[in-house]
N, C-alpha and C. Protein backbone atom coordinates (compact mmCIF):
# COMPACT_ATOMS: atom_id res chain seq x y z
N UNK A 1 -8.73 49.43 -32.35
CA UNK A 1 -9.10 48.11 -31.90
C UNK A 1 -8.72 47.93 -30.43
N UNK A 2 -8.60 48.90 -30.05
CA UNK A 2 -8.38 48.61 -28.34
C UNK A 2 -9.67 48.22 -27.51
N UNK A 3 -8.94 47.46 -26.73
CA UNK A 3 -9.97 47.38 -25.72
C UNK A 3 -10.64 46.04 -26.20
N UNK A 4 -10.24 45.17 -27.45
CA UNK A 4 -11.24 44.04 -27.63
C UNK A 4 -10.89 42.86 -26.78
N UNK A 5 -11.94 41.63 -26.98
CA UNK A 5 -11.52 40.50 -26.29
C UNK A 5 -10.99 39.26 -26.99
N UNK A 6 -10.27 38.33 -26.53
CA UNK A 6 -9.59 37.72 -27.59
C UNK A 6 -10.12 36.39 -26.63
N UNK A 7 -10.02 35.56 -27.14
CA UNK A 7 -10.73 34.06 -26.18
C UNK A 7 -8.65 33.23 -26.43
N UNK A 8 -8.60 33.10 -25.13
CA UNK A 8 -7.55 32.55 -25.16
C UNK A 8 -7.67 30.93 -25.54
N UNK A 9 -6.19 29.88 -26.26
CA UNK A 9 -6.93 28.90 -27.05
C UNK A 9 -7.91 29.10 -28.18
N UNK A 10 -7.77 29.94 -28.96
CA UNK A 10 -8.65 30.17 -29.98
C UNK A 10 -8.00 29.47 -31.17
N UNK A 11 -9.03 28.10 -31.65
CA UNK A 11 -8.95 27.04 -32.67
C UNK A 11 -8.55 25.69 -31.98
N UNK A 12 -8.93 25.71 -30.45
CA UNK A 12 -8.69 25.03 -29.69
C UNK A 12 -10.05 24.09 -28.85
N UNK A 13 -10.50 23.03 -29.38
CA UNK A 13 -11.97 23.27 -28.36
C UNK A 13 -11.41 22.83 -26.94
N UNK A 14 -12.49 23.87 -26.31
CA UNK A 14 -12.66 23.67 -24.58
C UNK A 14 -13.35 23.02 -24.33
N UNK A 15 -13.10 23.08 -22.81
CA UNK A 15 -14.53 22.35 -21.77
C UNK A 15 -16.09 23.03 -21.67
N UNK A 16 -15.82 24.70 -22.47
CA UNK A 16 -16.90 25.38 -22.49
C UNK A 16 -17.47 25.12 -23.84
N UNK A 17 -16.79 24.99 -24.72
CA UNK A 17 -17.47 23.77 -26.13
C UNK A 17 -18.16 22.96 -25.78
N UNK A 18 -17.52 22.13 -25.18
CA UNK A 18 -18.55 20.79 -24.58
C UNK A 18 -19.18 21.09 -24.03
N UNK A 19 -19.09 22.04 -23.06
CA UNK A 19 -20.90 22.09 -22.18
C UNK A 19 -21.73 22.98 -23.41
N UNK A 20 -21.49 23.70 -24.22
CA UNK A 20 -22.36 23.95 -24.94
C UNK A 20 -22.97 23.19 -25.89
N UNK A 21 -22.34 22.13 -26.11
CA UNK A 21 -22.45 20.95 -27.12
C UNK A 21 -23.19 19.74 -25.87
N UNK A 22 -23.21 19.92 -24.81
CA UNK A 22 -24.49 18.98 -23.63
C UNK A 22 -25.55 19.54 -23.49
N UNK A 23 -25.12 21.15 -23.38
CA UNK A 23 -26.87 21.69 -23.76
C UNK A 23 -27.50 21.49 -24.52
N UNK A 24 -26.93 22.06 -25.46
CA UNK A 24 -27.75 21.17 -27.21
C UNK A 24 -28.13 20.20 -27.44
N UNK A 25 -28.05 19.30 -26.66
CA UNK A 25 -27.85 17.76 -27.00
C UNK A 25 -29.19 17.39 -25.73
N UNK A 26 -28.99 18.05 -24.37
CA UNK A 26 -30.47 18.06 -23.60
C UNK A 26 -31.45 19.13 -23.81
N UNK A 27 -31.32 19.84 -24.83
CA UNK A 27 -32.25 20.79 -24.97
C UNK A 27 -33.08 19.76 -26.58
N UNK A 28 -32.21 19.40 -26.83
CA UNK A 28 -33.51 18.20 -27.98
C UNK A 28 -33.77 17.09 -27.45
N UNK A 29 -33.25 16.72 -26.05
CA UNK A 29 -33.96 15.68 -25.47
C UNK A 29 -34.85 16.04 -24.98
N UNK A 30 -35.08 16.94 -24.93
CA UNK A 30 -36.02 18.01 -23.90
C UNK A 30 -37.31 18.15 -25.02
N UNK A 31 -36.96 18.41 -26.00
CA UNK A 31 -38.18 18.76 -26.76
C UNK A 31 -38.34 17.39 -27.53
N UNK A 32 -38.11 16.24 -27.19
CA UNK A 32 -38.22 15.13 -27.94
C UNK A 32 -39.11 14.24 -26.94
N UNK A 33 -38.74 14.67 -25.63
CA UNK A 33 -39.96 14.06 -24.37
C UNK A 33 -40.70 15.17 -24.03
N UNK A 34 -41.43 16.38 -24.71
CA UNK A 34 -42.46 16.95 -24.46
C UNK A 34 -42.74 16.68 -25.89
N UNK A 35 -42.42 16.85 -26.98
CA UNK A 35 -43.37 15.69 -28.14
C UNK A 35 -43.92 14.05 -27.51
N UNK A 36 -42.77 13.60 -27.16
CA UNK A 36 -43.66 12.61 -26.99
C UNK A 36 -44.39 12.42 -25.67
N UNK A 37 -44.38 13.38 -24.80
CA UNK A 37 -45.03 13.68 -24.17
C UNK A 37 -46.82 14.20 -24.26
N UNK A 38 -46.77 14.90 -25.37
CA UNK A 38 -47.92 15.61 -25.88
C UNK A 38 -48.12 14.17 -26.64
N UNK A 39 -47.85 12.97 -27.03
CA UNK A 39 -48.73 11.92 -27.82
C UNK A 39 -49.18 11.14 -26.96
N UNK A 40 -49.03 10.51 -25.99
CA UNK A 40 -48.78 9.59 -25.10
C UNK A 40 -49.79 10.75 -24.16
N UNK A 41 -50.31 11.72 -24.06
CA UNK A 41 -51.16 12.54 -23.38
C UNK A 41 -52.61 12.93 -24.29
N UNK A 42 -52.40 12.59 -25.87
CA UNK A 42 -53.15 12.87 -26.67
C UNK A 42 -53.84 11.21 -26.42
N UNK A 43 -52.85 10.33 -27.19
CA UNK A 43 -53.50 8.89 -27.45
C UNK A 43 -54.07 8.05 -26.14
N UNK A 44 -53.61 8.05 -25.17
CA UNK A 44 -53.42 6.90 -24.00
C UNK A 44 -53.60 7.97 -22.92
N UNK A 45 -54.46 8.74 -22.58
CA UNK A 45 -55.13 9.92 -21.36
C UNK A 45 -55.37 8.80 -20.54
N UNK A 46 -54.33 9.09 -19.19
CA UNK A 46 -54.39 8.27 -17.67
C UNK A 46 -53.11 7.60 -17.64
N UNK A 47 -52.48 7.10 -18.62
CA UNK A 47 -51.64 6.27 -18.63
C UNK A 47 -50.15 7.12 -18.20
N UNK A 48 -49.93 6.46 -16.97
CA UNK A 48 -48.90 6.87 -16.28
C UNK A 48 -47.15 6.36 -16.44
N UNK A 49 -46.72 7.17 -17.44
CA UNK A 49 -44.98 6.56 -17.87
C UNK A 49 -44.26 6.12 -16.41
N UNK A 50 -43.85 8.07 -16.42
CA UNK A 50 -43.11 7.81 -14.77
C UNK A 50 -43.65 8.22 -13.76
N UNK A 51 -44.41 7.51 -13.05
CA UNK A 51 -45.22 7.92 -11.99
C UNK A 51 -44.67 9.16 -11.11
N UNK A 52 -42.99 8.75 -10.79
CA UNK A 52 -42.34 10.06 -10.20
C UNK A 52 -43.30 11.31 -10.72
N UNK A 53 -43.50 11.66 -11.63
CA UNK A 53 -43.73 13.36 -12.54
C UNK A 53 -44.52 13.24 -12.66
N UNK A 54 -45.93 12.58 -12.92
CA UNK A 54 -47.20 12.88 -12.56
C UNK A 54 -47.89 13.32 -11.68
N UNK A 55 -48.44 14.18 -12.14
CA UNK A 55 -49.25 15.54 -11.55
C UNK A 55 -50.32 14.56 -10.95
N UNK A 56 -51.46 13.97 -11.36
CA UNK A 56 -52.91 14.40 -10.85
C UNK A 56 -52.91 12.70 -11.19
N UNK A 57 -53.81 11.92 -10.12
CA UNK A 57 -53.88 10.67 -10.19
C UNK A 57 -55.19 10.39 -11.34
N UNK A 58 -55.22 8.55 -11.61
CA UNK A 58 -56.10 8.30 -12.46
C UNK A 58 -57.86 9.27 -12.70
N UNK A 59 -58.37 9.58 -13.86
CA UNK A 59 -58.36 9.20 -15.05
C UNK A 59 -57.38 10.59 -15.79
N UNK A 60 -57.21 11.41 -15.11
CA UNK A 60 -57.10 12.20 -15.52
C UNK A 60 -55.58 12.66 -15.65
N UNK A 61 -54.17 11.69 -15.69
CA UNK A 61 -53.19 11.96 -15.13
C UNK A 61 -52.42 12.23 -16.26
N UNK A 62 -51.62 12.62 -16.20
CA UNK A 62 -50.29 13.01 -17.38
C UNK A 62 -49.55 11.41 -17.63
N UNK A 63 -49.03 11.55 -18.41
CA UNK A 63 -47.12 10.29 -18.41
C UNK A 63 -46.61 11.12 -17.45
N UNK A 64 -46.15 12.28 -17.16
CA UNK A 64 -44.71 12.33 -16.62
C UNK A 64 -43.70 12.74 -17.27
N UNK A 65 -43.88 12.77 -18.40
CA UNK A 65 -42.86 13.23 -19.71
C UNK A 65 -42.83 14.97 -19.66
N UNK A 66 -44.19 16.03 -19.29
CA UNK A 66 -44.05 17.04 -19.70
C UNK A 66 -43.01 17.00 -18.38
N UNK A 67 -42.86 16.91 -16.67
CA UNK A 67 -42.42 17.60 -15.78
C UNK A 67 -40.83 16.85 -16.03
N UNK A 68 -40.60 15.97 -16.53
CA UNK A 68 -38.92 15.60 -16.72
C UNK A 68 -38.63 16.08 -18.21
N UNK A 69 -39.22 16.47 -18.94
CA UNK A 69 -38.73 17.36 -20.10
C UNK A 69 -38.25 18.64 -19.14
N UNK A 70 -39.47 19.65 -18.49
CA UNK A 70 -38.73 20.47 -18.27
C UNK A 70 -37.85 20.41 -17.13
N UNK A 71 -37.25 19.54 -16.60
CA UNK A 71 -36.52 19.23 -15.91
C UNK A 71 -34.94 18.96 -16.52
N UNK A 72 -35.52 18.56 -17.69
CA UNK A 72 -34.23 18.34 -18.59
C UNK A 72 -33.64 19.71 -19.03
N UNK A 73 -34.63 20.56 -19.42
CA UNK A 73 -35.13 21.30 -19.99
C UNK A 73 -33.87 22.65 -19.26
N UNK A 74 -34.11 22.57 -17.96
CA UNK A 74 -33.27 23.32 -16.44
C UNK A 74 -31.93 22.79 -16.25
N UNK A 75 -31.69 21.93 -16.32
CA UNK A 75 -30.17 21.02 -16.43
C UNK A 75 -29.98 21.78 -17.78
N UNK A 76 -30.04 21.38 -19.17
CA UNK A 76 -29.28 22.05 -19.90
C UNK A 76 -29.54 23.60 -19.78
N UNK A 77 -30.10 24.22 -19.73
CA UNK A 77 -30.02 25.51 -19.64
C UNK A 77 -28.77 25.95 -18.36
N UNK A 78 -28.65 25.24 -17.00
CA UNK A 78 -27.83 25.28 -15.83
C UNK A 78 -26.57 25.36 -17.01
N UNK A 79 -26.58 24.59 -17.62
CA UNK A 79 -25.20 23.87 -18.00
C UNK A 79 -24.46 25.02 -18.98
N UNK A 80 -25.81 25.40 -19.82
CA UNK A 80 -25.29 26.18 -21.09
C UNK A 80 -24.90 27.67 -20.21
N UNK A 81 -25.35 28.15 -19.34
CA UNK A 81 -24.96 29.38 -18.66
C UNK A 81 -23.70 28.82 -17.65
N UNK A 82 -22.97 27.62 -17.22
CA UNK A 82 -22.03 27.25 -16.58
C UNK A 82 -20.88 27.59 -17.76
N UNK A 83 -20.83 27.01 -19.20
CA UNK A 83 -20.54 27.43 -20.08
C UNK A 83 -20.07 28.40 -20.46
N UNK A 84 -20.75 29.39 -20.68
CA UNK A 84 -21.20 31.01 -20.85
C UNK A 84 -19.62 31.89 -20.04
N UNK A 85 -20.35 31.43 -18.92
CA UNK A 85 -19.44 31.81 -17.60
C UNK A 85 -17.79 31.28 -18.04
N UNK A 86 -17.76 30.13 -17.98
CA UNK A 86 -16.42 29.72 -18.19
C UNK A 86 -15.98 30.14 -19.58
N UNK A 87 -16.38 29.88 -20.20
CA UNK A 87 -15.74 30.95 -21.80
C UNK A 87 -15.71 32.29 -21.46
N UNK A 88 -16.15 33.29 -20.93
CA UNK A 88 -16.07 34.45 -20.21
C UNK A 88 -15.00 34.12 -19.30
N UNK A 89 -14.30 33.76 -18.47
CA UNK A 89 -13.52 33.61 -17.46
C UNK A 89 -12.20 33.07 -18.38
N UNK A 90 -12.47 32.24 -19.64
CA UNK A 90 -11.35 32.12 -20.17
C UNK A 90 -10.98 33.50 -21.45
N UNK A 91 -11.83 34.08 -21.26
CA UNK A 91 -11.49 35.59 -22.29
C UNK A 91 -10.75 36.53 -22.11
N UNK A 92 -9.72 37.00 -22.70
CA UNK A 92 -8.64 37.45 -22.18
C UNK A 92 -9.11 39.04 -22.94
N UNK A 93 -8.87 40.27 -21.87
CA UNK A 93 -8.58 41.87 -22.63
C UNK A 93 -6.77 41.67 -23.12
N UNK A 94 -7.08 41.99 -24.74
CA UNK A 94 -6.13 42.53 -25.31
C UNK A 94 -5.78 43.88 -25.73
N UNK A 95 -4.91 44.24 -25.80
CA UNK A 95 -4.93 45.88 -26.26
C UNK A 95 -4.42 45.91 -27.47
N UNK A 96 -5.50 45.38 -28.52
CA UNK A 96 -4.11 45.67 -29.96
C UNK A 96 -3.98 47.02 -30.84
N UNK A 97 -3.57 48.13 -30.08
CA UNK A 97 -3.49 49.42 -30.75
C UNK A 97 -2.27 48.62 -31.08
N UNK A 98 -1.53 49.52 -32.11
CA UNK A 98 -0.11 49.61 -32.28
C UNK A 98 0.20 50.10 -33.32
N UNK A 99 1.32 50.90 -33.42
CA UNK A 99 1.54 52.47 -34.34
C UNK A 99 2.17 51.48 -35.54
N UNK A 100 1.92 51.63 -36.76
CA UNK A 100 2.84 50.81 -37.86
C UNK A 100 3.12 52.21 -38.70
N UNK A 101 4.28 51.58 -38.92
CA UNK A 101 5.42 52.53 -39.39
C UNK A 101 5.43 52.00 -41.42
N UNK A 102 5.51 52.20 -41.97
CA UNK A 102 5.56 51.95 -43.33
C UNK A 102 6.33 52.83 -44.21
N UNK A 103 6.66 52.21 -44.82
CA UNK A 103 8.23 52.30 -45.61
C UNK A 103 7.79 52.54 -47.07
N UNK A 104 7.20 53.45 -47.92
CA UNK A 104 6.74 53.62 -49.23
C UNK A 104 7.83 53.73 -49.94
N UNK A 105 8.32 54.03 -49.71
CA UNK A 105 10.02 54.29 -50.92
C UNK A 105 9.82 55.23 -51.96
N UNK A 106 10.84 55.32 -52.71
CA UNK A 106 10.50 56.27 -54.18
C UNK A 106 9.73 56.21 -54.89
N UNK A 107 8.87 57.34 -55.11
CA UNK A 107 7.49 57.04 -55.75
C UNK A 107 7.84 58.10 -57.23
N UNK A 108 9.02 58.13 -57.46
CA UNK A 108 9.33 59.04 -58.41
C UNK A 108 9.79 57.55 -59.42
N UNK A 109 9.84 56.30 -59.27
CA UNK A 109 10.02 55.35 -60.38
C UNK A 109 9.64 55.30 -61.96
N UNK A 110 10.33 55.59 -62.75
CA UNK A 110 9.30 55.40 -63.86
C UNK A 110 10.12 54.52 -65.02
């Protein structure tokens, strides 16, 4: 078993928990405004949410929902590899060889 890695604080949550637990959390916001992105582009074609993120002016324009989904989309992903990194930086090399010695005793008992 040499040579493994041991995450120091282990049964402890971190700050790299939580950013993995903000990714998760903007990665279904993310796919919850490109659903409703794709309805609001299906039902109501032209109708402009956030003008910011619209592509292409009237009749033909988006909401705005697909380019701030994936915008959301880049923030959690930033976040979940900031994460990544810092749980890596908190991982410690251990060396757990170690010779055990054992004590069987008389095996002539009867």
């Amino acid at each position: 078993m040499s040579g493994q890695t041991v995450r120091s604080g282990v049964g402890r949550t971190g700050v790299s928990d939580y950013l993995g637990l903000a990714a998760n959390i903007l990665y279904l916001v993310a796919g919850v405004l490109f659903l409703i992105g794709l309805y609001f582009d299906w039902q109501y074609t032209g109708q402009i949410l956030i003008p910011q993120f619209a592509l292409a002016d009237e009749p033909n324009a988006n909401s705005g929902l697909f380019i701030l989904s994936i915008i959301v989309l880049f923030v959690g992903y930033v976040i979940s590899v900031v994460g990544g990194k810092l749980e890596e930086w908190q991982t410690e090399k251990v060396d757990q060889t170690q010779e055990w010695t054992v004590d069987v005793g008389d095996s002539s008992e009867k």
